[in-house]
C-alpha atoms as a PDB file:
ATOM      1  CA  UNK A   1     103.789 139.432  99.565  1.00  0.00           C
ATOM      2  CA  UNK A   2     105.193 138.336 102.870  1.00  0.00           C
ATOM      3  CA  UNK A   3     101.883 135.470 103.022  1.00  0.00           C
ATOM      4  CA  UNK A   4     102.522 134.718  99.785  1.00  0.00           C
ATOM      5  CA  UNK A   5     105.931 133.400 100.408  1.00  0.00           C
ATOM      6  CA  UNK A   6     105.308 131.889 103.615  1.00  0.00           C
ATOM      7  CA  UNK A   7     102.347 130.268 102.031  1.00  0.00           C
ATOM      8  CA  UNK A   8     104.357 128.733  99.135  1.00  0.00           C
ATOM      9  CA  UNK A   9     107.082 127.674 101.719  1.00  0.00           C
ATOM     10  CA  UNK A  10     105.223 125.811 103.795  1.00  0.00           C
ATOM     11  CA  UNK A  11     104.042 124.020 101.051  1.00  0.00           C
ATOM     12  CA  UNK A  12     106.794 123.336  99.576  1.00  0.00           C
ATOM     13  CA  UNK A  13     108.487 122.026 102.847  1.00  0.00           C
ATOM     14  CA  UNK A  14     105.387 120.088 103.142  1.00  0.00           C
ATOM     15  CA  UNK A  15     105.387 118.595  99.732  1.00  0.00           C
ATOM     16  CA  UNK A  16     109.825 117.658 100.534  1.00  0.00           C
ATOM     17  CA  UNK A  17     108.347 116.190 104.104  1.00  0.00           C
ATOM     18  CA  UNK A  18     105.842 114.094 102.026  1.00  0.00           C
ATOM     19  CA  UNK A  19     108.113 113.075  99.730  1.00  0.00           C
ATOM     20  CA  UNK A  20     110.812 111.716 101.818  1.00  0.00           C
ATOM     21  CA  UNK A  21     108.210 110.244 103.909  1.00  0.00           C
ATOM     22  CA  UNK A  22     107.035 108.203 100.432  1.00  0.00           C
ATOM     23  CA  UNK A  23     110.930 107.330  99.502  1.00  0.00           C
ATOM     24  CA  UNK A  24     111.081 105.596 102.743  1.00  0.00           C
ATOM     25  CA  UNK A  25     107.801 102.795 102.109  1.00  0.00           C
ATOM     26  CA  UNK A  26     108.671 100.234 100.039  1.00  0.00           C
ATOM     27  CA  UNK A  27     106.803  99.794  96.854  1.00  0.00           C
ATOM     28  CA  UNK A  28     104.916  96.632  95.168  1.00  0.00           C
ATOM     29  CA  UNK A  29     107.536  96.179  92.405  1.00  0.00           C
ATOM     30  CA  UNK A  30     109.811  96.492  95.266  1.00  0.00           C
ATOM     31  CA  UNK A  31     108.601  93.575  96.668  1.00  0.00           C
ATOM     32  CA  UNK A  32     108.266  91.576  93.197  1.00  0.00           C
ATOM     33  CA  UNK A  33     111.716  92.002  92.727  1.00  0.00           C
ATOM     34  CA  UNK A  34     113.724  91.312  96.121  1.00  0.00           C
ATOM     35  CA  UNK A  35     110.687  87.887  96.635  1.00  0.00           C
ATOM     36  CA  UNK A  36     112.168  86.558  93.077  1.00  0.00           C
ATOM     37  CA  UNK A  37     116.159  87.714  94.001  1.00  0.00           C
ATOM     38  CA  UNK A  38     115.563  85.724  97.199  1.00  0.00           C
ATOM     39  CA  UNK A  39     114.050  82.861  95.295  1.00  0.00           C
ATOM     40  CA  UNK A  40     116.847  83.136  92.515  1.00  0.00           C
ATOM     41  CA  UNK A  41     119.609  83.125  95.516  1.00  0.00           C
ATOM     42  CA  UNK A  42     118.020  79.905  97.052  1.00  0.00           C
ATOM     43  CA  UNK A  43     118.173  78.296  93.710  1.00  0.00           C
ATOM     44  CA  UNK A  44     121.986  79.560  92.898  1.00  0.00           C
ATOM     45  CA  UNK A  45     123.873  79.578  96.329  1.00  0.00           C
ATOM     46  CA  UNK A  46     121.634  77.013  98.230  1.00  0.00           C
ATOM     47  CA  UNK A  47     118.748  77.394 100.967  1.00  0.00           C
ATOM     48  CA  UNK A  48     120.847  77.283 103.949  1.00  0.00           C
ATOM     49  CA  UNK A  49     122.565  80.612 102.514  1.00  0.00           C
ATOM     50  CA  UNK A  50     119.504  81.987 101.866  1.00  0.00           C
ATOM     51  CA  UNK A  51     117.909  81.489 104.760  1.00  0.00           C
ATOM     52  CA  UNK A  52     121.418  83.471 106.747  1.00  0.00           C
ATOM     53  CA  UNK A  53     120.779  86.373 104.334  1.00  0.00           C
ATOM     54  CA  UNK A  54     117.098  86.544 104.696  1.00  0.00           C
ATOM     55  CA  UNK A  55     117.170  86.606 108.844  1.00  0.00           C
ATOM     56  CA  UNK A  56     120.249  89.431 108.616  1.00  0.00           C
ATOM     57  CA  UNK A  57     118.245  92.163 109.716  1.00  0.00           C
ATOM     58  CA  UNK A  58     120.956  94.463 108.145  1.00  0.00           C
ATOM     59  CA  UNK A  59     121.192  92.077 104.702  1.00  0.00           C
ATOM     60  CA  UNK A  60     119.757  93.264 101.650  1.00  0.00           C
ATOM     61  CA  UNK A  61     116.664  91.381 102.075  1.00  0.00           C
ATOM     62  CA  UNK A  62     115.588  94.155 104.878  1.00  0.00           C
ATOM     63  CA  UNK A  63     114.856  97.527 103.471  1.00  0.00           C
ATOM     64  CA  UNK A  64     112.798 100.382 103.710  1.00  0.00           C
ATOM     65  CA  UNK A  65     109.930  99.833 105.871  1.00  0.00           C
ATOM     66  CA  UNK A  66     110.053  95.979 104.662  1.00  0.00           C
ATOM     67  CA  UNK A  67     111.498  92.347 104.650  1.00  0.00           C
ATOM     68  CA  UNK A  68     111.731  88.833 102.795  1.00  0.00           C
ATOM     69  CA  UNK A  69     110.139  86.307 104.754  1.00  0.00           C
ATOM     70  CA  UNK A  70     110.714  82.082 103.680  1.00  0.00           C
ATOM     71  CA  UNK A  71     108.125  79.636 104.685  1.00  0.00           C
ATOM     72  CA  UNK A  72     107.834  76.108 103.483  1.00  0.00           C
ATOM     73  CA  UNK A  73     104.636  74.960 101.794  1.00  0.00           C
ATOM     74  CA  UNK A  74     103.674  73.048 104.799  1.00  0.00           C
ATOM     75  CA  UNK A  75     103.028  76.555 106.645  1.00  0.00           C
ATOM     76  CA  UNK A  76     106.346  76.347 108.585  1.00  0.00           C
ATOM     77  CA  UNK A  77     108.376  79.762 109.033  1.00  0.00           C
ATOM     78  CA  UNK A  78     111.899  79.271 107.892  1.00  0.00           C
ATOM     79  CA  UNK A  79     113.087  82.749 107.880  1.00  0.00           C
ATOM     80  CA  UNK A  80     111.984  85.766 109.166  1.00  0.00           C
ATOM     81  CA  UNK A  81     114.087  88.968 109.919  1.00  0.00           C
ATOM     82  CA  UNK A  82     111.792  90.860 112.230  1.00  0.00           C
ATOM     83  CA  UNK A  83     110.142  87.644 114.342  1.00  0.00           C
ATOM     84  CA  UNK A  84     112.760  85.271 114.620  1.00  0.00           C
ATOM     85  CA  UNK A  85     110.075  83.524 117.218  1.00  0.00           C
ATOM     86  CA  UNK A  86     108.129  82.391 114.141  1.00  0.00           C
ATOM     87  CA  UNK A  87     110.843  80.455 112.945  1.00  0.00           C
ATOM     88  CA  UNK A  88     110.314  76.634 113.077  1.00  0.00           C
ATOM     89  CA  UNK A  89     106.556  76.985 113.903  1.00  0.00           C
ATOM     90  CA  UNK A  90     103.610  76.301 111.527  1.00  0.00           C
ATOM     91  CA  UNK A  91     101.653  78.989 110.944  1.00  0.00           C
ATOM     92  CA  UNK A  92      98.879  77.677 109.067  1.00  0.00           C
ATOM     93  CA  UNK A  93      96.411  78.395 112.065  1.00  0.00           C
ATOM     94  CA  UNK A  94      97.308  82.201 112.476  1.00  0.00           C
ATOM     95  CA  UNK A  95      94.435  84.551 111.594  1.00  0.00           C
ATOM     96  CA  UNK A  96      95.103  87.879 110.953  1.00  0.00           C
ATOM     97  CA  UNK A  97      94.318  91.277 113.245  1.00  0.00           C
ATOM     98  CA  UNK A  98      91.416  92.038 111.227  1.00  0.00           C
ATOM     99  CA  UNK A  99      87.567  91.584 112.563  1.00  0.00           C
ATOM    100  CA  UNK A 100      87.336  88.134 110.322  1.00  0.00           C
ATOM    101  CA  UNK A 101      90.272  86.569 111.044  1.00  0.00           C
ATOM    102  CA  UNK A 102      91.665  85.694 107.889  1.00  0.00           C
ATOM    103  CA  UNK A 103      93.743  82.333 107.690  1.00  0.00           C
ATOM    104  CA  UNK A 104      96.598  84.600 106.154  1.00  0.00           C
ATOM    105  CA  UNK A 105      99.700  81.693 106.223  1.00  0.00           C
ATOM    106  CA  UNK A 106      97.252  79.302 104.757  1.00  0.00           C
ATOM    107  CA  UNK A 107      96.511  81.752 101.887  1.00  0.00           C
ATOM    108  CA  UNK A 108     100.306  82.560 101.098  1.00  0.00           C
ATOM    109  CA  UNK A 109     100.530  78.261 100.538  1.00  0.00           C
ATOM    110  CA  UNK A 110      97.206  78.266  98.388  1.00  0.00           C
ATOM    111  CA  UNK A 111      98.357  81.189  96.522  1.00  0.00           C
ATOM    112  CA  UNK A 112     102.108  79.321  96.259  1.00  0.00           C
ATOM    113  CA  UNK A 113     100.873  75.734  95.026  1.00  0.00           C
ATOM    114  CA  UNK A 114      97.929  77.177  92.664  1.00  0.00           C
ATOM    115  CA  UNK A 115      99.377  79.790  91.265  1.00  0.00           C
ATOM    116  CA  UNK A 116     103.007  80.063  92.016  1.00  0.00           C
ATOM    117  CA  UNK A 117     102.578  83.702  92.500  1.00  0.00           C
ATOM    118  CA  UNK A 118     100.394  86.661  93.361  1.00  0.00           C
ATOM    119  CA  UNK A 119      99.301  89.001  96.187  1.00  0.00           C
ATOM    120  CA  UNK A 120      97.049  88.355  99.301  1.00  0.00           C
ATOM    121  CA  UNK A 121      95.395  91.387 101.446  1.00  0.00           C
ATOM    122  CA  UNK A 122      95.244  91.274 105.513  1.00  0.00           C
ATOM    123  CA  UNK A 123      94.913  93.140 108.653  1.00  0.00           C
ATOM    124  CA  UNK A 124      98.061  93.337 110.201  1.00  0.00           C
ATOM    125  CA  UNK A 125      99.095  96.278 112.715  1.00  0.00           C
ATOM    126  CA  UNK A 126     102.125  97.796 112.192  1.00  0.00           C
ATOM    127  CA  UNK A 127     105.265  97.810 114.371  1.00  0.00           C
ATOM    128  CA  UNK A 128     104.507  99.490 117.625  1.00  0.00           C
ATOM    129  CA  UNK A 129     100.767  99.804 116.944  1.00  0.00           C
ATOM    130  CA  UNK A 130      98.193  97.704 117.990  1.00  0.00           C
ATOM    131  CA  UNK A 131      95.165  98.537 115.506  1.00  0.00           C
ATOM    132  CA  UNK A 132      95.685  96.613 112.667  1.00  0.00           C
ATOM    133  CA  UNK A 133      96.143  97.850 109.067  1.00  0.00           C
ATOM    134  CA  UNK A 134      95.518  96.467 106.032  1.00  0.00           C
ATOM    135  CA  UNK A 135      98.505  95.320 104.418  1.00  0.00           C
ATOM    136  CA  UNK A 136      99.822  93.543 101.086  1.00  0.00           C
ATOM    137  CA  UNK A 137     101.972  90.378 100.323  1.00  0.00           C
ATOM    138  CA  UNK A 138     103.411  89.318  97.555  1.00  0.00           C
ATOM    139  CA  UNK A 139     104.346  85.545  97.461  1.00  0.00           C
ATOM    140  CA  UNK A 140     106.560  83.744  95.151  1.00  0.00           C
ATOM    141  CA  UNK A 141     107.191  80.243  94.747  1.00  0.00           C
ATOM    142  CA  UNK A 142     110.695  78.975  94.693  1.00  0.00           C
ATOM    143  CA  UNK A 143     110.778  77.130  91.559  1.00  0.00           C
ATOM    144  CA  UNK A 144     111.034  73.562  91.957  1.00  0.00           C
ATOM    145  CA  UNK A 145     111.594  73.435  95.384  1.00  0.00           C
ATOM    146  CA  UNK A 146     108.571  73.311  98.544  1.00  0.00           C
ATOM    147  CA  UNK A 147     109.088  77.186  99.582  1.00  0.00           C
ATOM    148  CA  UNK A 148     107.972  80.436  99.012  1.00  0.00           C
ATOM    149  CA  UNK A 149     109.330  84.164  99.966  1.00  0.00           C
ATOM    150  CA  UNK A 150     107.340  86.835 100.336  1.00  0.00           C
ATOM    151  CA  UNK A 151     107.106  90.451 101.274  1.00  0.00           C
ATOM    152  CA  UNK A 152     104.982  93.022 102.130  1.00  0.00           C
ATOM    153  CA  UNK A 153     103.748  96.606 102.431  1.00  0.00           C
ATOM    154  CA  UNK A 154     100.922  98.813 104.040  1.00  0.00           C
ATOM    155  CA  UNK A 155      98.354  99.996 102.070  1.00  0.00           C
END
């Protein structure tokens, strides 16, 4: 009896450890939703705004384990919360961390001018590693204007 319950507690604490470890990643819809409230506030209150919100690292475009980023459809970060030393630079060159080097800013302005929206898959290690991982962005064009947000998770 005594195995029994420390059997079922341990799994249970391990199944409350799992779970909180879950509620703490954001999710894709997640990052659907704050891209196109990003885009919307761009639209409504103005880019400049937008772009003050978007680099607050405590603003409610940083959450979870996750951020809105704003780049320009030349390949030119605008706003980034985590690396403000991408901001101003053109990005278009960068490969990703993975063993093909993926031209990952050129395929968030591809995926922005052809099809306004959608998700594109990279290596990318995560922050305070150094093997990369493969991660997930979801870009959004800003209608009508040359920008697009994005964010991302780890798969």
């Amino acid at each position: 009896m005594k195995k029994t319950v420390f059997f079922a507690s341990a799994m249970l604490l391990s199944l409350c450890l799992a779970g909180g470890a879950l509620a703490d990643s954001a999710t894709k819809e997640e990052c659907v939703a704050k891209s196109k409230e990003a885009a919307q506030m761009i639209l409504d209150k103005g880019t400049d705004e937008a772009i003050k919100e978007i680099n607050n690292k405590t603003g409610k475009f940083v959450w979870k384990d996750t951020y809105v980023f704003l780049m320009d459809l030349e390949g030119t970060m605008v706003a980034h919360p985590m690396s403000p030393g991408l901001i101003g630079k053109n990005l278009l060159d960068m490969k990703d961390k993975g063993t093909e080097g993926k031209l990952l800013f050129k395929e968030f302005v591809e995926v922005a001018k052809t099809k306004g929206e959608g998700w594109v898959d990279y290596m990318w290690p995560k922050p305070g590693e150094q093997t990369p991982s493969k991660k997930i962005s979801y870009i959004y064009r800003v209608p009508g204007k040359d920008l697009l947000v994005g964010a991302g998770i780890y798969e």
